[in-house]
PDB file of N, CA and C in Angstrom:
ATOM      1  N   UNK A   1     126.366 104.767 116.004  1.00  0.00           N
ATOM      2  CA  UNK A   1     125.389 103.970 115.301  1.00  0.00           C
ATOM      3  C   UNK A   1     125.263 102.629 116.015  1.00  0.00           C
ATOM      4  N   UNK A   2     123.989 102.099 115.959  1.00  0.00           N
ATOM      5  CA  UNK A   2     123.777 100.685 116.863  1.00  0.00           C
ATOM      6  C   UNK A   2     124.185  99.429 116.102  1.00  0.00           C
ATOM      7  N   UNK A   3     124.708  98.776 116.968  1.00  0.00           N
ATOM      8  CA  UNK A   3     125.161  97.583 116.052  1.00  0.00           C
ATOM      9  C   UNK A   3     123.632  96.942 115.356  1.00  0.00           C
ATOM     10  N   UNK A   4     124.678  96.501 113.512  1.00  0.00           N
ATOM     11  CA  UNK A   4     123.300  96.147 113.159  1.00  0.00           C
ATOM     12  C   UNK A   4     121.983  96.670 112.388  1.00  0.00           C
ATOM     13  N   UNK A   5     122.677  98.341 112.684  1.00  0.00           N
ATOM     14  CA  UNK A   5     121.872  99.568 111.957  1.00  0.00           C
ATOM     15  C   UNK A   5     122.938  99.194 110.350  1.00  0.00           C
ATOM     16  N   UNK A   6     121.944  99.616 109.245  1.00  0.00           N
ATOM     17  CA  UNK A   6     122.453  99.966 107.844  1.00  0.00           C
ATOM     18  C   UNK A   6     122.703 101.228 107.785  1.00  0.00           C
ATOM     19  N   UNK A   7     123.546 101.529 107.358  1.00  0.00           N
ATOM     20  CA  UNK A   7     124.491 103.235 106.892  1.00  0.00           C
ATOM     21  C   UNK A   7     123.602 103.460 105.708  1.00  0.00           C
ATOM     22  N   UNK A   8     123.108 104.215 105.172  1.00  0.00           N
ATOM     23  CA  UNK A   8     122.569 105.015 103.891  1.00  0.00           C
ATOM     24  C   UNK A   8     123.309 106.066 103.852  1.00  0.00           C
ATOM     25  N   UNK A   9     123.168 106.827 102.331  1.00  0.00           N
ATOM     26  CA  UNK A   9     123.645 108.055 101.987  1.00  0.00           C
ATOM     27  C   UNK A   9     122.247 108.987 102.694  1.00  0.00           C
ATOM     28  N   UNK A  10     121.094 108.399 102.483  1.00  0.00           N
ATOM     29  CA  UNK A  10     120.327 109.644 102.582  1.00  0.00           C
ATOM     30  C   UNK A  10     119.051 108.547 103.180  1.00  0.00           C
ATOM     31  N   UNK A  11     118.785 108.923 104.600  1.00  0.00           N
ATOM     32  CA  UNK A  11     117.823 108.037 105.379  1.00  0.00           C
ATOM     33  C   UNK A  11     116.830 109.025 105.840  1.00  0.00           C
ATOM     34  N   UNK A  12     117.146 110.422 105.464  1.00  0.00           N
ATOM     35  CA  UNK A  12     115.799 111.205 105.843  1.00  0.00           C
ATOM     36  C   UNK A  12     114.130 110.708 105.612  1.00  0.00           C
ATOM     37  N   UNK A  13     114.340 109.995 104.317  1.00  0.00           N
ATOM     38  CA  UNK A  13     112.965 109.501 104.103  1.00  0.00           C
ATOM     39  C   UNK A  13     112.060 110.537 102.865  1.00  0.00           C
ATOM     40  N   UNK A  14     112.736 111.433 102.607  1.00  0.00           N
ATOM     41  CA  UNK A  14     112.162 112.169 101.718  1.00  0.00           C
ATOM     42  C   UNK A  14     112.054 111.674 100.136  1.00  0.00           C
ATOM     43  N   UNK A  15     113.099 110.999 100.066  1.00  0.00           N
ATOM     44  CA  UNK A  15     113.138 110.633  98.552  1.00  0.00           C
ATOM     45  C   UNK A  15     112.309 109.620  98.039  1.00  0.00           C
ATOM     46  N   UNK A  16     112.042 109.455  97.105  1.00  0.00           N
ATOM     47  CA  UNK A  16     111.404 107.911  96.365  1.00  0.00           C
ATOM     48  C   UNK A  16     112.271 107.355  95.717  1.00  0.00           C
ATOM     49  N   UNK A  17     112.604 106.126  95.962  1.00  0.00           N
ATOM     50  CA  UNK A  17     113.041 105.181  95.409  1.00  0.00           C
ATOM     51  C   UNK A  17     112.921 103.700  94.953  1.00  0.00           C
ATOM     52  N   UNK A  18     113.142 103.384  93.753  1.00  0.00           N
ATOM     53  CA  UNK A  18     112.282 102.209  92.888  1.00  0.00           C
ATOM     54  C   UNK A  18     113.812 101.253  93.200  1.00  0.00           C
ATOM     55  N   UNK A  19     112.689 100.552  94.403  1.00  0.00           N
ATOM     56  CA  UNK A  19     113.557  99.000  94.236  1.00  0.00           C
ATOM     57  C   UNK A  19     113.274  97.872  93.592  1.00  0.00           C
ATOM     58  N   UNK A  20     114.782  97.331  93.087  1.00  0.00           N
ATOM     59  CA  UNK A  20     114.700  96.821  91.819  1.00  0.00           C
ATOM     60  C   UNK A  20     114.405  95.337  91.753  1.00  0.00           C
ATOM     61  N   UNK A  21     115.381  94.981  92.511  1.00  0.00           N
ATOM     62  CA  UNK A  21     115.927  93.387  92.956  1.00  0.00           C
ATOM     63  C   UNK A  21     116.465  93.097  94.347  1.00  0.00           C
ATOM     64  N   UNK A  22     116.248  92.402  94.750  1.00  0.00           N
ATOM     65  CA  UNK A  22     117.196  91.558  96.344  1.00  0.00           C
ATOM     66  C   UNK A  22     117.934  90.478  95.940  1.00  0.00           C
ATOM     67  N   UNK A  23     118.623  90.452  96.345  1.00  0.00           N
ATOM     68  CA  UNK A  23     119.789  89.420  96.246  1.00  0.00           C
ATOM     69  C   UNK A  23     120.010  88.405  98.024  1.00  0.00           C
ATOM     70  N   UNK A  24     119.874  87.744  97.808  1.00  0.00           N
ATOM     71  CA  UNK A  24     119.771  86.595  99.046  1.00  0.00           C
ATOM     72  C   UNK A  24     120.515  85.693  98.929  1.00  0.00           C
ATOM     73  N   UNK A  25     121.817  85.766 100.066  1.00  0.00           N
ATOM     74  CA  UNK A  25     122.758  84.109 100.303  1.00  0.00           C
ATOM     75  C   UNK A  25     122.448  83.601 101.615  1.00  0.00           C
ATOM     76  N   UNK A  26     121.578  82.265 101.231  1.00  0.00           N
ATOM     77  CA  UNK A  26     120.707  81.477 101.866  1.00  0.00           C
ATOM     78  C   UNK A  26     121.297  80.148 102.403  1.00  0.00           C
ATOM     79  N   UNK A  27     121.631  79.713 103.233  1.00  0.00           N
ATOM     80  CA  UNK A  27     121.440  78.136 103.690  1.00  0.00           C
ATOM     81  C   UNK A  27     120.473  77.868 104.334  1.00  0.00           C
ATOM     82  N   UNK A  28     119.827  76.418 104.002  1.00  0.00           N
ATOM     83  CA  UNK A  28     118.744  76.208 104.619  1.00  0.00           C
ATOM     84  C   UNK A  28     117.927  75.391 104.162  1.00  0.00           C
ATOM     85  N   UNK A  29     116.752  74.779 104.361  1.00  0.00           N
ATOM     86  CA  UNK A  29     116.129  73.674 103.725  1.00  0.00           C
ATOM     87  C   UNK A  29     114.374  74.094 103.454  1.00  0.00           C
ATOM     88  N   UNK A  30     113.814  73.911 102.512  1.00  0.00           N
ATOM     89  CA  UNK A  30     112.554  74.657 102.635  1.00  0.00           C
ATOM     90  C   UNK A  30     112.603  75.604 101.355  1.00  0.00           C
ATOM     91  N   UNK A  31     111.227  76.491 101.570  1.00  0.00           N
ATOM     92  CA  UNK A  31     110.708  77.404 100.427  1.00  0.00           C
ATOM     93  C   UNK A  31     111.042  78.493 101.312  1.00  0.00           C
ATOM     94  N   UNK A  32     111.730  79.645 100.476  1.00  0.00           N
ATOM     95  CA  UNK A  32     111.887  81.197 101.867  1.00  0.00           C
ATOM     96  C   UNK A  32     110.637  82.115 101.310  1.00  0.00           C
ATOM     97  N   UNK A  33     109.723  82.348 102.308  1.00  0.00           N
ATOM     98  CA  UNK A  33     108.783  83.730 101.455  1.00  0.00           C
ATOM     99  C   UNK A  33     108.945  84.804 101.500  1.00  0.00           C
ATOM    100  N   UNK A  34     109.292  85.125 100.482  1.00  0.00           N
ATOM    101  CA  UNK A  34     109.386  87.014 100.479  1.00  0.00           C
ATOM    102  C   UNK A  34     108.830  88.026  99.763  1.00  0.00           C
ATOM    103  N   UNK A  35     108.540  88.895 100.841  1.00  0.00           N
ATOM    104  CA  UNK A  35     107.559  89.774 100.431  1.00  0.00           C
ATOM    105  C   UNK A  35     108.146  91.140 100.888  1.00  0.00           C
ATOM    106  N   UNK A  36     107.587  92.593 100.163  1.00  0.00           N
ATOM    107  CA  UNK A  36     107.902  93.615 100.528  1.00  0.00           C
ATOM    108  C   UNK A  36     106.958  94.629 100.771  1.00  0.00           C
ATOM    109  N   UNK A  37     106.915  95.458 101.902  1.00  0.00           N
ATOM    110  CA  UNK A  37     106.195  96.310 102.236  1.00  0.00           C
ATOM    111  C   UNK A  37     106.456  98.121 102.109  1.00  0.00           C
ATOM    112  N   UNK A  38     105.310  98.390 101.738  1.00  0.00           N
ATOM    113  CA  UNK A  38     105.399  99.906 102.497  1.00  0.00           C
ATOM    114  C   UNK A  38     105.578 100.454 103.406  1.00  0.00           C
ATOM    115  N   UNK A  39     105.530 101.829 104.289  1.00  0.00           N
ATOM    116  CA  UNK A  39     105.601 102.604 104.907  1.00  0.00           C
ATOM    117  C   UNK A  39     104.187 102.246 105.625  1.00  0.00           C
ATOM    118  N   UNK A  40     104.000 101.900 106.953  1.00  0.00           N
ATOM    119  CA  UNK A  40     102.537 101.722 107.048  1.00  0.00           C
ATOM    120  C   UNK A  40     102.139 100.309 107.052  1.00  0.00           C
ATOM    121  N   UNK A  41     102.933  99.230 105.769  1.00  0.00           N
ATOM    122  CA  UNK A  41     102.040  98.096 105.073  1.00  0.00           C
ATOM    123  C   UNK A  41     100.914  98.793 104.162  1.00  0.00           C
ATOM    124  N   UNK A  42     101.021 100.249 103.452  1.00  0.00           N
ATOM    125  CA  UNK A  42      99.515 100.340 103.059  1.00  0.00           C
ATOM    126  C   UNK A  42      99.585  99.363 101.647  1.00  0.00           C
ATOM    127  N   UNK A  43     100.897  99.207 101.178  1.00  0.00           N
ATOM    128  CA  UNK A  43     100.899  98.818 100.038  1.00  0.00           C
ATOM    129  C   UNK A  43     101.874  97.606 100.093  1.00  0.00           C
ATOM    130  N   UNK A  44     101.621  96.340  99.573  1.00  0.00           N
ATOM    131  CA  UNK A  44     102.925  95.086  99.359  1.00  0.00           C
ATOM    132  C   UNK A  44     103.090  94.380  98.393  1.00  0.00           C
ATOM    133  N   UNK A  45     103.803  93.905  97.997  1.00  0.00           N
ATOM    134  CA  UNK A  45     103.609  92.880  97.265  1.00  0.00           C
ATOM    135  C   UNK A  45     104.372  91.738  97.777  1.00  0.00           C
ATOM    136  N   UNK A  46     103.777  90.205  97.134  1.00  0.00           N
ATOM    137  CA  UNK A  46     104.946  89.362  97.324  1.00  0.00           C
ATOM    138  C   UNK A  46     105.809  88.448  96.024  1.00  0.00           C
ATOM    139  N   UNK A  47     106.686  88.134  96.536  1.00  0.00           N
ATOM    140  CA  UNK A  47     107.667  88.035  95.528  1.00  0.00           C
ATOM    141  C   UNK A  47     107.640  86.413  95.342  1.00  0.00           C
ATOM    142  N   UNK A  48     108.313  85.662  94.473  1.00  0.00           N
ATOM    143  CA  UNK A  48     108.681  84.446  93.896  1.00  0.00           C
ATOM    144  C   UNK A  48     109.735  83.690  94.872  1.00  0.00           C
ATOM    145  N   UNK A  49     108.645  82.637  95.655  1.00  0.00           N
ATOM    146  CA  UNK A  49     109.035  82.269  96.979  1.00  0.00           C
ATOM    147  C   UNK A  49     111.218  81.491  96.009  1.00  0.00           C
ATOM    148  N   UNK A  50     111.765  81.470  96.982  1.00  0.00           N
ATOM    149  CA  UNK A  50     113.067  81.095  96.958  1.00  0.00           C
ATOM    150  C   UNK A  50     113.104  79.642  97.772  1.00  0.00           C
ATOM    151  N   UNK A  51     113.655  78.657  96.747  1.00  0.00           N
ATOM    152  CA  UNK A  51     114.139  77.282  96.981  1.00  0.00           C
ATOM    153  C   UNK A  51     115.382  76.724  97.796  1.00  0.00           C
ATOM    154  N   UNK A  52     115.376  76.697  99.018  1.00  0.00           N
ATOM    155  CA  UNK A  52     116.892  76.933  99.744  1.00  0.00           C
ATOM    156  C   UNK A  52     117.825  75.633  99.684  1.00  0.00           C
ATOM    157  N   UNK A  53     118.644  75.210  99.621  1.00  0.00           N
ATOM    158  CA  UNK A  53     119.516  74.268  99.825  1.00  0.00           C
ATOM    159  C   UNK A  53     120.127  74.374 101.242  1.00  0.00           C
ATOM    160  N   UNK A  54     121.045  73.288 101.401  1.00  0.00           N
ATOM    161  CA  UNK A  54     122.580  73.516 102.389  1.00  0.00           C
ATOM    162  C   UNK A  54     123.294  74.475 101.879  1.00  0.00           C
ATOM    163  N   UNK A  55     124.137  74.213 100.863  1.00  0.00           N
ATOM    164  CA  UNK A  55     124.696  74.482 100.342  1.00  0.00           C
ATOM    165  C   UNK A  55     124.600  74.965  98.981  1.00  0.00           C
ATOM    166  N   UNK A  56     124.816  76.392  98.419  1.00  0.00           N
ATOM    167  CA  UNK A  56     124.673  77.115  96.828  1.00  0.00           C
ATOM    168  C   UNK A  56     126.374  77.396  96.346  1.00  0.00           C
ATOM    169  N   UNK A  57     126.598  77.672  95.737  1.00  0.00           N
ATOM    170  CA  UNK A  57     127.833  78.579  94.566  1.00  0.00           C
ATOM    171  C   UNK A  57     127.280  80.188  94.391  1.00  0.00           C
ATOM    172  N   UNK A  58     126.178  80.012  94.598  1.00  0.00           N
ATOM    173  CA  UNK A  58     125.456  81.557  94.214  1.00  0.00           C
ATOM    174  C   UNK A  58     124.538  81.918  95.160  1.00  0.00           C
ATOM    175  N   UNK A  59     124.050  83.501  94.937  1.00  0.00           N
ATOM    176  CA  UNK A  59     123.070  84.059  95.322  1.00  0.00           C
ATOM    177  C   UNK A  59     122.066  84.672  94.175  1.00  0.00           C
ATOM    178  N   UNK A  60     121.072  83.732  94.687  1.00  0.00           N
ATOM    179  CA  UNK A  60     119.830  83.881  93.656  1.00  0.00           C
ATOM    180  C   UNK A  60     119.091  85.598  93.559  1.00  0.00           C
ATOM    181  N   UNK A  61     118.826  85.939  92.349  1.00  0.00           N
ATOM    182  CA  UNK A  61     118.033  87.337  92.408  1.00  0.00           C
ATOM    183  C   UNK A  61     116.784  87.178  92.497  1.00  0.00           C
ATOM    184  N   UNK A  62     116.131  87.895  93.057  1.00  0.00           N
ATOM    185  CA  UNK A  62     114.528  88.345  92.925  1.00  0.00           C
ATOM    186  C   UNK A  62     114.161  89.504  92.642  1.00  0.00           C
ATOM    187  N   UNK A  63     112.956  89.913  91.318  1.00  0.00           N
ATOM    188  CA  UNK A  63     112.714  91.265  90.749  1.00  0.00           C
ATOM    189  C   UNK A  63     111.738  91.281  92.003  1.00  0.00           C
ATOM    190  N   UNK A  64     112.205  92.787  92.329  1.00  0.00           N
ATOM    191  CA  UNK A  64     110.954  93.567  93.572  1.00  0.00           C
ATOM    192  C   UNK A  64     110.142  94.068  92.580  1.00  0.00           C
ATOM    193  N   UNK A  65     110.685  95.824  91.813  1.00  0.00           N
ATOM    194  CA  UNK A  65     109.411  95.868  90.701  1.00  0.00           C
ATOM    195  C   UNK A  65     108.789  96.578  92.188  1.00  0.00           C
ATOM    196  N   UNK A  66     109.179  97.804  93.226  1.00  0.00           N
ATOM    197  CA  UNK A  66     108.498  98.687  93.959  1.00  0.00           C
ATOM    198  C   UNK A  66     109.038  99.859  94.553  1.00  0.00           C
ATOM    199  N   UNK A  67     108.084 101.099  94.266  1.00  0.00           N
ATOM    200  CA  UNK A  67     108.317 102.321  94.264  1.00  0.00           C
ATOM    201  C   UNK A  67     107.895 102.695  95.448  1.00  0.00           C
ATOM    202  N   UNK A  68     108.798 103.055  96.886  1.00  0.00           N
ATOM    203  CA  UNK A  68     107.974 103.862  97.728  1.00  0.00           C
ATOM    204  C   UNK A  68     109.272 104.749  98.207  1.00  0.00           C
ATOM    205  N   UNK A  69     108.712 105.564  99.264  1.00  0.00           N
ATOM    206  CA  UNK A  69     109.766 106.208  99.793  1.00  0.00           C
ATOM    207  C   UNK A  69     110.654 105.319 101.289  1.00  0.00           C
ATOM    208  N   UNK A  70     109.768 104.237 101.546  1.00  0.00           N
ATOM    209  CA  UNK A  70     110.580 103.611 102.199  1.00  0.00           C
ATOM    210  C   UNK A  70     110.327 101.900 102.317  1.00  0.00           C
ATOM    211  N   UNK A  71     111.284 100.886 102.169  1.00  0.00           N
ATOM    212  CA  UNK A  71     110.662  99.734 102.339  1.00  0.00           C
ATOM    213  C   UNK A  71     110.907  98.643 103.138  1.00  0.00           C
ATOM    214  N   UNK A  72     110.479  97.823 103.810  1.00  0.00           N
ATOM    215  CA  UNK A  72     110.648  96.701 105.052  1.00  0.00           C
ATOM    216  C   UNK A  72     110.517  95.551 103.776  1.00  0.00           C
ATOM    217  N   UNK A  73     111.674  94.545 104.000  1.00  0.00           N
ATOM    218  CA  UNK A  73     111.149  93.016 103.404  1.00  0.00           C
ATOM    219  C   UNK A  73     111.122  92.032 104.245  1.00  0.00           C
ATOM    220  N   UNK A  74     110.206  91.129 104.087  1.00  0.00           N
ATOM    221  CA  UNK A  74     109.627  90.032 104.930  1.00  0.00           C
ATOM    222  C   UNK A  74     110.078  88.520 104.401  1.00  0.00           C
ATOM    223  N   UNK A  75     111.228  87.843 105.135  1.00  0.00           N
ATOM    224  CA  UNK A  75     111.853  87.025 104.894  1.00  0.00           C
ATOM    225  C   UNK A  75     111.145  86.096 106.068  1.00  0.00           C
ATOM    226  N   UNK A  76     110.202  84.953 105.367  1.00  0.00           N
ATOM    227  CA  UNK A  76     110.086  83.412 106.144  1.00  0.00           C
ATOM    228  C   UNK A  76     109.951  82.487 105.748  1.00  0.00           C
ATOM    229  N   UNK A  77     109.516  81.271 106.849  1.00  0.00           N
ATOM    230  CA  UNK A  77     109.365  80.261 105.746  1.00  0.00           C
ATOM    231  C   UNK A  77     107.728  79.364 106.724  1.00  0.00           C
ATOM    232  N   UNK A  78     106.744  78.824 106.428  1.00  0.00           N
ATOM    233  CA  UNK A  78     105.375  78.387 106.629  1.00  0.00           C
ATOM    234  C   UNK A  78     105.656  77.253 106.808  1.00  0.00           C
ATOM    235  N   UNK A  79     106.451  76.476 106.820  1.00  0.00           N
ATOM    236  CA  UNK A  79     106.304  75.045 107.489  1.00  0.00           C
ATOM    237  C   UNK A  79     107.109  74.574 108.123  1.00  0.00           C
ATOM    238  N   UNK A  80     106.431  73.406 109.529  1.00  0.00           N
ATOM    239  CA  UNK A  80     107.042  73.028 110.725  1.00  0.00           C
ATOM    240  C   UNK A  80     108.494  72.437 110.195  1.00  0.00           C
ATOM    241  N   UNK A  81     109.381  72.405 110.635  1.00  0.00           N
ATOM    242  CA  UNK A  81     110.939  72.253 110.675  1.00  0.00           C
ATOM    243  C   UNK A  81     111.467  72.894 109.243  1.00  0.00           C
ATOM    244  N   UNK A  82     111.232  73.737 108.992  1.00  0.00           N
ATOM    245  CA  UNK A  82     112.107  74.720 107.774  1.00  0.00           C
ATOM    246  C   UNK A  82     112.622  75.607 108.392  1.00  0.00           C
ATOM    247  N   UNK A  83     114.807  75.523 108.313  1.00  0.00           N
ATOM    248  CA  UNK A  83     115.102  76.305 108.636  1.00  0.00           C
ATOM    249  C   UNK A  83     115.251  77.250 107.873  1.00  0.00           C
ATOM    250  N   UNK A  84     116.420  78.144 108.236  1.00  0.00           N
ATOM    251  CA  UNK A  84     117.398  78.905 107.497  1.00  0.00           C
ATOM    252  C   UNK A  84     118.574  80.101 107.992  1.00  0.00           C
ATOM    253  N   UNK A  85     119.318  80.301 107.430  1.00  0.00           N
ATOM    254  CA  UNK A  85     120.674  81.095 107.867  1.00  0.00           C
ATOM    255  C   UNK A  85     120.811  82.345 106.804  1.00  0.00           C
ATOM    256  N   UNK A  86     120.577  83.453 106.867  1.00  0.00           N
ATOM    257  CA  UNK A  86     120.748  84.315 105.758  1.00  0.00           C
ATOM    258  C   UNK A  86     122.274  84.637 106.062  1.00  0.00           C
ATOM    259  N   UNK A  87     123.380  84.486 104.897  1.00  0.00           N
ATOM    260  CA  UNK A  87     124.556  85.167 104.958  1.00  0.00           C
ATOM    261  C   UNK A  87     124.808  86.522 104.351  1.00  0.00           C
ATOM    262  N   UNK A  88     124.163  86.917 103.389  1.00  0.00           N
ATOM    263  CA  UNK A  88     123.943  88.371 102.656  1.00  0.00           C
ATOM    264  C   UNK A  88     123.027  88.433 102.377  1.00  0.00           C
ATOM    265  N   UNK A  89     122.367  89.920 102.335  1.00  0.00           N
ATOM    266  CA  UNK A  89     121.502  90.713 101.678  1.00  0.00           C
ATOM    267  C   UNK A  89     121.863  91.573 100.837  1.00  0.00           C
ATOM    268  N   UNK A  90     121.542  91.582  99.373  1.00  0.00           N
ATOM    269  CA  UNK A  90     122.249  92.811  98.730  1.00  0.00           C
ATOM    270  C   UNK A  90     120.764  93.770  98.416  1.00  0.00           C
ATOM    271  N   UNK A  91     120.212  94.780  98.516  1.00  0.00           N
ATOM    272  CA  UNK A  91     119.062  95.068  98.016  1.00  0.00           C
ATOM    273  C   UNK A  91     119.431  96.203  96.583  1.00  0.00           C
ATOM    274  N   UNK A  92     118.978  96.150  95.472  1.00  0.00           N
ATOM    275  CA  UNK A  92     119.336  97.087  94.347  1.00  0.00           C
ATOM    276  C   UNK A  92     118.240  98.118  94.328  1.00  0.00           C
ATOM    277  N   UNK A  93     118.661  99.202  94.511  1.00  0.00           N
ATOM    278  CA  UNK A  93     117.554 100.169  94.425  1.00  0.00           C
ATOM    279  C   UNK A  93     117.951 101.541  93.586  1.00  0.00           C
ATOM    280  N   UNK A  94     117.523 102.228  93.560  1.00  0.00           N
ATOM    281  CA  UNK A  94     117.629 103.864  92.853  1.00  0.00           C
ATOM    282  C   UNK A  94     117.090 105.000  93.448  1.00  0.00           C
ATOM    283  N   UNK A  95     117.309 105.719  93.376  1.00  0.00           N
ATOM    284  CA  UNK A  95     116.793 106.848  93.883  1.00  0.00           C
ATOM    285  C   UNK A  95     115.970 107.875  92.488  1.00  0.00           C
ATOM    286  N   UNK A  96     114.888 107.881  92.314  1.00  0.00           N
ATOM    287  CA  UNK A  96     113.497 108.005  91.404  1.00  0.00           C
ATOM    288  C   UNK A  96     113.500 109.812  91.393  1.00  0.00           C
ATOM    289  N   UNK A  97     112.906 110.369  92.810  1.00  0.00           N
ATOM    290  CA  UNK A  97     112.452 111.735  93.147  1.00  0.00           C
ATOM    291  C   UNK A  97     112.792 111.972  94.283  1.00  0.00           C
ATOM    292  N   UNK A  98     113.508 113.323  94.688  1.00  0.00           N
ATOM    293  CA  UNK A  98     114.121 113.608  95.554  1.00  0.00           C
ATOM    294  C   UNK A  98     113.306 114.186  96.579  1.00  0.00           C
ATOM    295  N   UNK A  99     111.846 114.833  96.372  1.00  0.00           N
ATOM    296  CA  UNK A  99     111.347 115.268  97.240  1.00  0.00           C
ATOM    297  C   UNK A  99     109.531 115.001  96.327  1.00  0.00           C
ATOM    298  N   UNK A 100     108.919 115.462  96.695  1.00  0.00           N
ATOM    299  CA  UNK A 100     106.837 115.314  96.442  1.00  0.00           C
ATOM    300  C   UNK A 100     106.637 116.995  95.659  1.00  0.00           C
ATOM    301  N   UNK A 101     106.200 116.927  94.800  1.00  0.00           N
ATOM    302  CA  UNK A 101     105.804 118.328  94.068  1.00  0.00           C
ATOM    303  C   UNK A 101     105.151 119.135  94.934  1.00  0.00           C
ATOM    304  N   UNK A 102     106.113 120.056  95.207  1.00  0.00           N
ATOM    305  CA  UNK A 102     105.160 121.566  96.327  1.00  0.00           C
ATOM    306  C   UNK A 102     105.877 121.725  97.265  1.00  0.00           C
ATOM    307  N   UNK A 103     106.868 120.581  97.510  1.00  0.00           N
ATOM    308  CA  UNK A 103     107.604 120.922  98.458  1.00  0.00           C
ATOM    309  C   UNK A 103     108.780 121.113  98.809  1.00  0.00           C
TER     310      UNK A 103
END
């Protein structure tokens, strides 16, 4: 496996699964925008930009609230000198339907 790759139980891509929440430990100064995509981009939404500090005690949640069979999230930030350092990602998801009716 390549450094850097995520391990899944099941990465075939067949299943649907409803992700729930992201979890983000952030340093940094600025608004972070995040948004999540489909397979494609045919479908996204974006989420409730995140307020970064230096320094937190916590990692803030964000409801995703999206059903696909696979998803990319889009972590930035829109203005000149806003950094940031992500230390974790937790993403909460489920697994919905295991395969598409018929098949």
């Amino acid at each position: 496996m390549p450094t850097g790759a995520a391990l899944s139980e099941r990465s075939s891509g067949e299943s649907t699964s409803h992700f729930a929440s992201i979890r983000i430990r952030v340093d940094g100064y600025g608004n972070l925008r995040l948004a999540v995509y489909s397979l494609d981009e045919l479908r996204s939404k974006t989420m409730v930009p995140l307020t970064m500090a230096n320094k937190t005690r916590y990692a803030p949640t964000r409801l995703v609230n999206f059903v696909e069979q696979r998803a990319s999230f889009e972590l930035k930030t829109t203005e000149i000198g806003e950094k940031f350092r992500i230390n974790r990602i937790v993403i909460f998801s489920k697994e919905l339907y295991k395969s598409y009716p018929g098949s």
